[in-house]
Protein backbone atom coordinates (compact mmCIF):
# COMPACT_ATOMS: atom_id res chain seq x y z
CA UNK A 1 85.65 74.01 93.91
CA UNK A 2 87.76 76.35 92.10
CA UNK A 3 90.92 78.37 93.90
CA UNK A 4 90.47 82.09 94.57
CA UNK A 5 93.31 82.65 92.76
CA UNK A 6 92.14 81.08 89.38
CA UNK A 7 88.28 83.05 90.05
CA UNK A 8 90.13 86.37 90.37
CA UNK A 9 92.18 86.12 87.20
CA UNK A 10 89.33 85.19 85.73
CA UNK A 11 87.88 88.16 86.23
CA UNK A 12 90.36 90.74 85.75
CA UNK A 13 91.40 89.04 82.64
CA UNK A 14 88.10 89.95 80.69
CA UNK A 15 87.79 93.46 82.23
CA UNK A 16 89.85 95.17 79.91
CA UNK A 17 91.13 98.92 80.75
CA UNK A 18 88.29 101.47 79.61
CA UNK A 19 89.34 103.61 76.75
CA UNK A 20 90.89 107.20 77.40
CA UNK A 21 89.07 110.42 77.13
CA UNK A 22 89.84 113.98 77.56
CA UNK A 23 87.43 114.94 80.40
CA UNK A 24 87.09 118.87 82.25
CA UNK A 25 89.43 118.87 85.03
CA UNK A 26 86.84 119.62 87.77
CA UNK A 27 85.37 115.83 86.81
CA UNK A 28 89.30 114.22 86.59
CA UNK A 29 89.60 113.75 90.64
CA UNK A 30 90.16 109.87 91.62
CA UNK A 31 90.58 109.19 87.79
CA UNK A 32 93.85 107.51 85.95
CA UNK A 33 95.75 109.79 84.14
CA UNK A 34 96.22 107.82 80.56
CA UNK A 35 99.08 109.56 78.96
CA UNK A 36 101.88 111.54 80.99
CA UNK A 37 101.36 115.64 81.42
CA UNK A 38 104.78 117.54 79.96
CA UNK A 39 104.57 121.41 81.05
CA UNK A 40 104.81 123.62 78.09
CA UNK A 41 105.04 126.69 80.61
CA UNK A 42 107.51 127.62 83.37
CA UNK A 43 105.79 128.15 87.28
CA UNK A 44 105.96 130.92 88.08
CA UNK A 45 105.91 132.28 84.75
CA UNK A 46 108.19 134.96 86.25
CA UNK A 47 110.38 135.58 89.08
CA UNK A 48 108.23 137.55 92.09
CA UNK A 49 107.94 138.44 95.39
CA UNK A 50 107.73 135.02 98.38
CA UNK A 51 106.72 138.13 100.67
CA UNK A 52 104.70 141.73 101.79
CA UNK A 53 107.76 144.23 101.85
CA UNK A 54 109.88 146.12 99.28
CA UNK A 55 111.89 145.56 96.12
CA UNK A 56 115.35 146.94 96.14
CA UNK A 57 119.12 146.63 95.08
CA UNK A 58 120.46 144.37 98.11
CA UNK A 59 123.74 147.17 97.47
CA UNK A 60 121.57 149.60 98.40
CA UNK A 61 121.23 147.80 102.25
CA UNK A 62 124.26 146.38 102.85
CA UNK A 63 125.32 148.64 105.66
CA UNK A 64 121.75 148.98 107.21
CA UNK A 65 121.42 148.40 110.85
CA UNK A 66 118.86 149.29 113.26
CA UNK A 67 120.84 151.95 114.78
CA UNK A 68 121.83 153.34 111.38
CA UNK A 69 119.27 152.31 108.50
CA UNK A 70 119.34 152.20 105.08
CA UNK A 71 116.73 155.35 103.63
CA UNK A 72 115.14 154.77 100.96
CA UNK A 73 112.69 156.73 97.84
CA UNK A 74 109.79 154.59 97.71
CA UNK A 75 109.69 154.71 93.76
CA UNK A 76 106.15 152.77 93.44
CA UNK A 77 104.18 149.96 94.47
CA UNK A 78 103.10 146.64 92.78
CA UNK A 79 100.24 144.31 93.50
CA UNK A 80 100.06 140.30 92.41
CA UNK A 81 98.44 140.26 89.05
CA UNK A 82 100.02 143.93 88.25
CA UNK A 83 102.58 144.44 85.54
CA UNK A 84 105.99 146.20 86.67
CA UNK A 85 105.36 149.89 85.13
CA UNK A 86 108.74 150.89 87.33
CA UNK A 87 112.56 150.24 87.67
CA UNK A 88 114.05 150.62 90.39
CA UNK A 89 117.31 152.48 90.56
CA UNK A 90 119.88 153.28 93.03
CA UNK A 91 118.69 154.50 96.14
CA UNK A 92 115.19 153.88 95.23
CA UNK A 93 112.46 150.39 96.72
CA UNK A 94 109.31 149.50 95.45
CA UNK A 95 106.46 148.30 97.51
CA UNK A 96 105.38 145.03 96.50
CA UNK A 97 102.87 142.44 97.63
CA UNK A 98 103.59 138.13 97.90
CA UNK A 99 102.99 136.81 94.31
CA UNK A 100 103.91 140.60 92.38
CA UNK A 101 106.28 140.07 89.52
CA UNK A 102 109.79 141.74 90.35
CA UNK A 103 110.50 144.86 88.96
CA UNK A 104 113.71 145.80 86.50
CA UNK A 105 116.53 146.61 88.48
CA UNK A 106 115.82 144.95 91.68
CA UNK A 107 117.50 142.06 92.89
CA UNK A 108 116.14 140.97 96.64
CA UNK A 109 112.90 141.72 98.70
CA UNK A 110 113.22 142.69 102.40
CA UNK A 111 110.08 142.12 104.19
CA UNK A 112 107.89 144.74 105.40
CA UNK A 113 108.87 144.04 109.01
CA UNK A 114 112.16 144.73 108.95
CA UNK A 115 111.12 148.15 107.96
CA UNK A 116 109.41 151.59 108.89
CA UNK A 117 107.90 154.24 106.13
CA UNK A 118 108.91 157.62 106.80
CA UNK A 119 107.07 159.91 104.40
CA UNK A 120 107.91 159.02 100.61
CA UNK A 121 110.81 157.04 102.02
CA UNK A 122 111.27 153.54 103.75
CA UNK A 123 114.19 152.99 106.69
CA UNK A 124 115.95 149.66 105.92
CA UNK A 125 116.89 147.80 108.94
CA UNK A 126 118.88 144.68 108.40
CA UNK A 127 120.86 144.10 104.95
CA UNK A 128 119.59 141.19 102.53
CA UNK A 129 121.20 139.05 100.18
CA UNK A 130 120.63 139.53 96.66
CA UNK A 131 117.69 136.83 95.39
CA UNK A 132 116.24 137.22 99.12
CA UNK A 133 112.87 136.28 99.32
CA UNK A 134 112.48 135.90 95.22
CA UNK A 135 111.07 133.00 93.98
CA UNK A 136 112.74 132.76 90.73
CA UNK A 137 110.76 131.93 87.38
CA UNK A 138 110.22 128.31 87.21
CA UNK A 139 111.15 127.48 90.45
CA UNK A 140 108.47 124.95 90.79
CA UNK A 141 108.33 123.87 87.39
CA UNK A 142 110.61 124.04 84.91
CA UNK A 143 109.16 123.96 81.00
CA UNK A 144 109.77 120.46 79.49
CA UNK A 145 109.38 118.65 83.14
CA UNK A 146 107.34 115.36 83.64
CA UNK A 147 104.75 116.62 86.07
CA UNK A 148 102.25 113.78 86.65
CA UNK A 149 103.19 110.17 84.73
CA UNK A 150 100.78 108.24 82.94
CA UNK A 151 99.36 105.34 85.53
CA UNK A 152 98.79 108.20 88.69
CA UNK A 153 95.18 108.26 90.35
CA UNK A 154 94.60 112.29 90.30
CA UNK A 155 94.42 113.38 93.86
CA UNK A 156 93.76 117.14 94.67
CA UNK A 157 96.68 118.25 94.49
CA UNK A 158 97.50 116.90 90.84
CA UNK A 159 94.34 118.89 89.62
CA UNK A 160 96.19 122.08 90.80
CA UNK A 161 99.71 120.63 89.52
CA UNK A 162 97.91 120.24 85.61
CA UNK A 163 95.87 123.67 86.05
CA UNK A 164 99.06 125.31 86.93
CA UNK A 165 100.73 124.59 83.51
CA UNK A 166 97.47 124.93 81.98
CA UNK A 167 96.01 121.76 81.35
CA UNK A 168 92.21 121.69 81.63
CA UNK A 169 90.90 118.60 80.14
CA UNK A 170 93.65 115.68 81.21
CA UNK A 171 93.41 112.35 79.12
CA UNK A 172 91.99 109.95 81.55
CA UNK A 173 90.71 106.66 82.09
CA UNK A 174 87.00 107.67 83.50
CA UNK A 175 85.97 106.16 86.66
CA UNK A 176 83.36 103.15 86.07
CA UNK A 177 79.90 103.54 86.88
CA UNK A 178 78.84 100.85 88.55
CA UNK A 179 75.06 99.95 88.87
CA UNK A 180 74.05 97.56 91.66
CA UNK A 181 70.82 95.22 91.69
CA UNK A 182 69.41 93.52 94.60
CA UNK A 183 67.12 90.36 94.24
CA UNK A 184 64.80 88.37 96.07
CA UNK A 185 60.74 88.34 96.62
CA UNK A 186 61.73 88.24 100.02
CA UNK A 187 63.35 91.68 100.32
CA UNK A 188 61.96 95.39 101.98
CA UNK A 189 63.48 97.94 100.84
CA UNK A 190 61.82 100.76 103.05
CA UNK A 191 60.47 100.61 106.76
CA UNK A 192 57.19 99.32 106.35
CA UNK A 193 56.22 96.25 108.88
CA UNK A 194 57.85 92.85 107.54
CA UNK A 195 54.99 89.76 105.95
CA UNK A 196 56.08 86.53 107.22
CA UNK A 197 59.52 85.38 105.16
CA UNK A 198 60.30 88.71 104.14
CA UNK A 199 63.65 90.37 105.34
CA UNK A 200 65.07 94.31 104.80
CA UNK A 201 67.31 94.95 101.98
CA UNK A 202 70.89 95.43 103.18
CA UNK A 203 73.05 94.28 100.46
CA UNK A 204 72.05 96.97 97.78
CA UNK A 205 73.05 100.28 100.37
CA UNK A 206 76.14 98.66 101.44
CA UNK A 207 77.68 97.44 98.39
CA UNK A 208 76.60 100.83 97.19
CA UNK A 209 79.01 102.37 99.58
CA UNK A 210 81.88 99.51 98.58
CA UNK A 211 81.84 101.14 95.13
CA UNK A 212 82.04 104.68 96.06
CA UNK A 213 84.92 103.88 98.76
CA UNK A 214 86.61 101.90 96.19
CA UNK A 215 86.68 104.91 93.47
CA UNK A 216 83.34 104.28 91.00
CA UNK A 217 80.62 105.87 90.36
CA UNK A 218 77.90 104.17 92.22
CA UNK A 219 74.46 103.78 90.32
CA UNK A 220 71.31 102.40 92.33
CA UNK A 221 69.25 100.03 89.79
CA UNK A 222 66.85 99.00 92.97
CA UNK A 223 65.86 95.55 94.49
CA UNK A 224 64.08 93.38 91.54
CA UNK A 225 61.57 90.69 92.41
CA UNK A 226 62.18 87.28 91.04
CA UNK A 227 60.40 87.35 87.51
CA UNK A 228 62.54 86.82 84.49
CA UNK A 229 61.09 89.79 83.06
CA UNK A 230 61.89 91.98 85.51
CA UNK A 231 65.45 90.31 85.69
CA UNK A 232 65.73 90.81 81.96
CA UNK A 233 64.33 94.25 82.07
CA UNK A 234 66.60 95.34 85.05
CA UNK A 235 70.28 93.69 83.64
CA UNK A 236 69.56 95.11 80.01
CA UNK A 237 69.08 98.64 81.34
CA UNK A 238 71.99 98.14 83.84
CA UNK A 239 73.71 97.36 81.18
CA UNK A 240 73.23 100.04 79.12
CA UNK A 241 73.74 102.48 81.54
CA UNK A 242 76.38 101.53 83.42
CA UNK A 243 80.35 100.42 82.92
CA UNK A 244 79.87 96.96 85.62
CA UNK A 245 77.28 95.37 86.99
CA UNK A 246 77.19 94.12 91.05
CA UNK A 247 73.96 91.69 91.03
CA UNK A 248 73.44 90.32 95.25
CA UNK A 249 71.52 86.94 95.62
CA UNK A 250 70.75 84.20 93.14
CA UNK A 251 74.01 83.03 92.30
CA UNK A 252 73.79 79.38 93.89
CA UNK A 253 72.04 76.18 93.48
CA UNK A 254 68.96 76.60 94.62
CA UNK A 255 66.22 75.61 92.31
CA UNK A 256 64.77 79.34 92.43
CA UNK A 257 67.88 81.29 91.81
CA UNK A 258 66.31 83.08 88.81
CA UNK A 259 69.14 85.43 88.46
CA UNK A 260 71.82 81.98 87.11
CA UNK A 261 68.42 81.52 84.54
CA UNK A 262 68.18 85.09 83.36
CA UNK A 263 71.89 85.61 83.04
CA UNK A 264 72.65 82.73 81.85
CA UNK A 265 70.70 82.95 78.73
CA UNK A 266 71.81 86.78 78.60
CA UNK A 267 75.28 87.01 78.80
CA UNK A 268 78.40 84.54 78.95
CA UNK A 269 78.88 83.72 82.13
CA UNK A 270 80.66 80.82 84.34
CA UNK A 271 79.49 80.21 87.82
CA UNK A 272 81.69 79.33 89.90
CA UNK A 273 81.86 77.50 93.45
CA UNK A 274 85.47 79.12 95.50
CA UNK A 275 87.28 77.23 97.84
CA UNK A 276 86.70 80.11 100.71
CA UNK A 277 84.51 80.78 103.68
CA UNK A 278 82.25 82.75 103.66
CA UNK A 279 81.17 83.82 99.57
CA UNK A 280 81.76 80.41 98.17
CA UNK A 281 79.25 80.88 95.02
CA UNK A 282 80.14 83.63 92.46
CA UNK A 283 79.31 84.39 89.09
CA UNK A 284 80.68 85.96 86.89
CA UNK A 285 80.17 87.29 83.08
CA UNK A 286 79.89 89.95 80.47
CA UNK A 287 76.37 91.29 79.19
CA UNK A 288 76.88 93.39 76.06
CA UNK A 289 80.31 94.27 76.54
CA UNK A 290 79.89 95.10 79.95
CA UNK A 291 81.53 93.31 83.20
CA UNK A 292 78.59 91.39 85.18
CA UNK A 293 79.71 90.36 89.03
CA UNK A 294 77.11 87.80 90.76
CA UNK A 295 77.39 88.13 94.16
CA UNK A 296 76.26 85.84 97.20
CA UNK A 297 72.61 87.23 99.12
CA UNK A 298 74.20 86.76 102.25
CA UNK A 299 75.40 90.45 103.47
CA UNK A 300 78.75 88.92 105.25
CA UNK A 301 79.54 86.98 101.95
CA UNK A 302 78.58 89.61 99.30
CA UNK A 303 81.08 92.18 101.15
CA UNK A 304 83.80 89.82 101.10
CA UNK A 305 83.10 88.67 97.05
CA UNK A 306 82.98 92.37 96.28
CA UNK A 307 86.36 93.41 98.34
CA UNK A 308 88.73 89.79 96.83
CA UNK A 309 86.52 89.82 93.03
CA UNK A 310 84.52 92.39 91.98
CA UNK A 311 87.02 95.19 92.96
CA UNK A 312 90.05 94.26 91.22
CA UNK A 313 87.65 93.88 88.00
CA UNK A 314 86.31 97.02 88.50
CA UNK A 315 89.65 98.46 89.47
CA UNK A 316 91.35 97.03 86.08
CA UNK A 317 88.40 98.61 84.35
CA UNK A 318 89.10 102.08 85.63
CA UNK A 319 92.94 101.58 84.88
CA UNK A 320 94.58 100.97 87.74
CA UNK A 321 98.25 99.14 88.42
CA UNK A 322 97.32 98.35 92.00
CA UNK A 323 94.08 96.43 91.91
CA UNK A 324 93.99 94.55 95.23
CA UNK A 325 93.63 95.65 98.52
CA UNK A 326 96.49 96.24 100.48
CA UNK A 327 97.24 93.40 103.33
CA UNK A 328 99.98 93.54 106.39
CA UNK A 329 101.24 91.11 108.98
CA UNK A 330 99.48 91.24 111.99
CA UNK A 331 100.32 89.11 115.97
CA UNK A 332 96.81 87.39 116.63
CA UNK A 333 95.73 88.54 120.30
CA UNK A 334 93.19 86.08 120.77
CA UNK A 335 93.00 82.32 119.20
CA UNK A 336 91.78 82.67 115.53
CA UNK A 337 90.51 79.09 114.67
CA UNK A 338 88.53 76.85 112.15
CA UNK A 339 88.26 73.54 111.30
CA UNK A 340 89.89 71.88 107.95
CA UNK A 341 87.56 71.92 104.99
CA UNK A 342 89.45 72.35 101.75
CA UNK A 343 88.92 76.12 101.82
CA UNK A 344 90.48 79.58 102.94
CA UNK A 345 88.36 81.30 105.34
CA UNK A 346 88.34 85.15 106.10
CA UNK A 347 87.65 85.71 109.80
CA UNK A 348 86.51 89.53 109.89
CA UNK A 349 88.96 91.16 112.38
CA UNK A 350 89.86 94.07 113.92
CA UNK A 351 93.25 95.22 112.40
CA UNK A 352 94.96 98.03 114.60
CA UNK A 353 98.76 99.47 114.93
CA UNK A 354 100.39 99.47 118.23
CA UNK A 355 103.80 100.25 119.13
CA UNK A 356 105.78 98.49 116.67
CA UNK A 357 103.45 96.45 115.05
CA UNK A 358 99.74 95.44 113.89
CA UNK A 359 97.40 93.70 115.94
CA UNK A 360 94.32 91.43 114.74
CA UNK A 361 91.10 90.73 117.04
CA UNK A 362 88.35 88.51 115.74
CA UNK A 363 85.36 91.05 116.19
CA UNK A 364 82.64 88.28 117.09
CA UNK A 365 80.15 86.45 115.34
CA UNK A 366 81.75 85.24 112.17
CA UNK A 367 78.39 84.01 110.37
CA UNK A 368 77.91 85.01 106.90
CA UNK A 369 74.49 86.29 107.56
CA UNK A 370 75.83 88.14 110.40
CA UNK A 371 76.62 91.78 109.26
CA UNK A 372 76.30 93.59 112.73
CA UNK A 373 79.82 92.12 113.81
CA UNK A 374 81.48 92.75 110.70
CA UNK A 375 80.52 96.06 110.75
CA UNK A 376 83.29 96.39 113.45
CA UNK A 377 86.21 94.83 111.17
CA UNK A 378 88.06 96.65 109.14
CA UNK A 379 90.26 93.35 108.21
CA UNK A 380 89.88 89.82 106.97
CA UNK A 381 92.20 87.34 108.30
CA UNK A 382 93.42 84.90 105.77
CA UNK A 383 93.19 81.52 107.45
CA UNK A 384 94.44 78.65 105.22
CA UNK A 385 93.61 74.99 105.15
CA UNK A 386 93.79 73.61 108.83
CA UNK A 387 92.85 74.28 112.47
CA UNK A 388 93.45 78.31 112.43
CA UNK A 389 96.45 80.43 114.21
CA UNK A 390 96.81 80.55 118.09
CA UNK A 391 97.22 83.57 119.97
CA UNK A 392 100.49 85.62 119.57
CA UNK A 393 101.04 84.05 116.26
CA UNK A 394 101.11 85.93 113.05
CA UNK A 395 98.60 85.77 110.55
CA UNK A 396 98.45 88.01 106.80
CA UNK A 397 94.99 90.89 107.30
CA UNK A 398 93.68 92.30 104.07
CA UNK A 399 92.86 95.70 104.80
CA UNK A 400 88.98 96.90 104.41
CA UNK A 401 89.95 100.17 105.76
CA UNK A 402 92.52 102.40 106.93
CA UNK A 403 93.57 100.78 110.04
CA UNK A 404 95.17 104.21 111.12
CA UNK A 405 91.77 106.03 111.04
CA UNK A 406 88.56 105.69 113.16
């Protein structure tokens, strides 16, 4: 057996960063920005209006009150989007609308209600501050700044930081598509009545949802019967279609594991056996250029390969710093125990924050076959080498999920 440590750098050594593209900004969400964004234009390109009211020479109002108001000509009005065709002089406002461009000669907005129209004239109220309620040109952005550094995962609002200095096609490190293969004669894969031996096909929908969750593209290649034809057929065309390949079952020593023969003659691969409970067996290679991760069949120990292997891989692929999943201290509330055996095991827990600090709950059945309990974790507990951690001691949780959401 082989540390986890030594299988994961493994991997993410041979899954080199994808090469950067330009791509249209509508598909650059959840993507790696590859080379930093300068802004070659100011926002706002000019200094407007933060609110509904009038433009006007704050001399103009300094002596307004409510008992004795400031009257003045209402010399125009301006909408966003319209160009100032009016300056405003002494004596005179303009009405102008939130986003407008600030016309010549004004130098502060009052807002609309702190005033009342009276014919071609408006009654100022209150006095204002010159630069009241203008948002100067390049108040958000200045030309020349740094707005999103190379290395950032575009979130929504980045999209509308690089449209607003006009970038639409960001250089990017594309997220992976990722196909995923089930295989096994024994497997269902719709709700027909099970033959003796035969099981329903989990693996394939939920690893399916680890990819999307984890940022890649997730591509369904389908469950594929064990025929070395079919195998062949099924990893050529993954591979040619897709950026990594998840494969669930066949990976360990049974004499019928056609997927070790297939690949194995395929693509350069190294099978490995991990010193962790559950998803000791793992395989892992590269078919034509292309990343190949062998999972375990059992559900349990394919989730747990996927979340400590296959993810950083894939998550070096798309470009990311960050590749593992984040982990925190937790107090155990209820004994968390195992028996030596040379290996780290990952007891699926129940990771949750309260008051001042995490707690971690086994969630039940720890089996790797057993995918109803884990279905309640959003944790694994790392449990080295020896009889397991007591209650009210503290034990390190890698985080499946947010343990602040549902």
């Amino acid at each position: 057996m082989i540390p986890l440590a030594e299988a994961r750098a493994h991997v993410v050594e041979r899954c080199p960063p994808r090469a950067p593209v330009p791509v249209p900004l509508d598909q650059a969400l959840g993507c790696v920005l590859a080379a930093s964004v300068v802004a070659r234009e100011q926002v706002p390109p000019f200094a407007g209006s933060a609110m509904d009211g009038y433009a006007l020479r704050a001399a103009d109002v300094a002596d307004a009150s409510p008992t004795a108001p400031a009257r003045l000509e209402i010399a125009g009005e301006l909408a966003a989007g319209a160009a100032p065709d009016v300056e405003v002089g002494p004596g005179e406002a303009v009405r102008i609308m939130t986003g407008a461009p600030l016309p010549p000669g004004a130098d502060a907005i009052v807002m609309v209600e702190l005033t009342e129209t009276s014919g071609g004239t408006v009654l100022v109220k209150e006095p204002v501050p010159v630069g009241h309620h203008i948002r100067p040109a390049g108040d958000d952005i200045p030309v020349g700044a740094e707005v999103v550094t190379a290395g950032t995962t575009l979130g929504p609002a980045h999209l509308g930081v690089l449209a607003s200095v006009g970038v639409r096609r960001p250089v990017v490190i594309r997220r992976p598509r990722v196909g995923v293969i089930s295989t096994g004669d024994e497997l269902v894969d719709d709700d027909r009545p099970l033959a003796p031996g035969q099981i329903r096909e989990s693996n394939r929908p939920m690893l399916l949802g680890l990819v999307e969750l984890a940022g890649f593209d997730p591509v369904d290649l389908g469950t594929v019967a064990d025929d070395e034809g079919a195998l062949e057929a099924a990893m050529r065309d993954g591979a040619a279609r897709c950026d990594g390949l998840l494969t669930s079952g066949g990976v360990s020593m049974g004499e019928y594991d056609l997927v070790k023969v297939v690949l194995g003659r395929l693509a350069d691969m190294r099978w490995m056996q991990i010193a962790m409970r559950p998803a000791k067996p793992f395989a892992f290679g590269v078919l034509d250029g292309v990343p190949v991760f062998g999972l375990p069949g059992n559900p349990v120990s394919s989730l747990v390969s996927f979340a400590l292997l296959a993810r950083p891989g894939l998550r070096r692929l798309a470009g990311h710093a960050t590749l593992d999943l984040p982990n925190v201290t937790a107090r155990v509330v209820s004994d968390l125990l195992r028996v030596p055996d040379g290996k780290v095991h990952f007891q699926r827990v129940r990771c949750q924050w309260r008051s001042s600090g995490f707690l971690a709950e086994a969630v039940g059945a720890q089996g790797s076959h057993q995918l109803a309990a884990t279905a309640q974790a959003n944790g694994l507990a790392v449990l080295p080498d020896g009889d397991g951690i007591t209650a009210g001691g503290d034990v390190n949780v890698v985080l499946l999920q947010d343990p602040f959401g549902d």
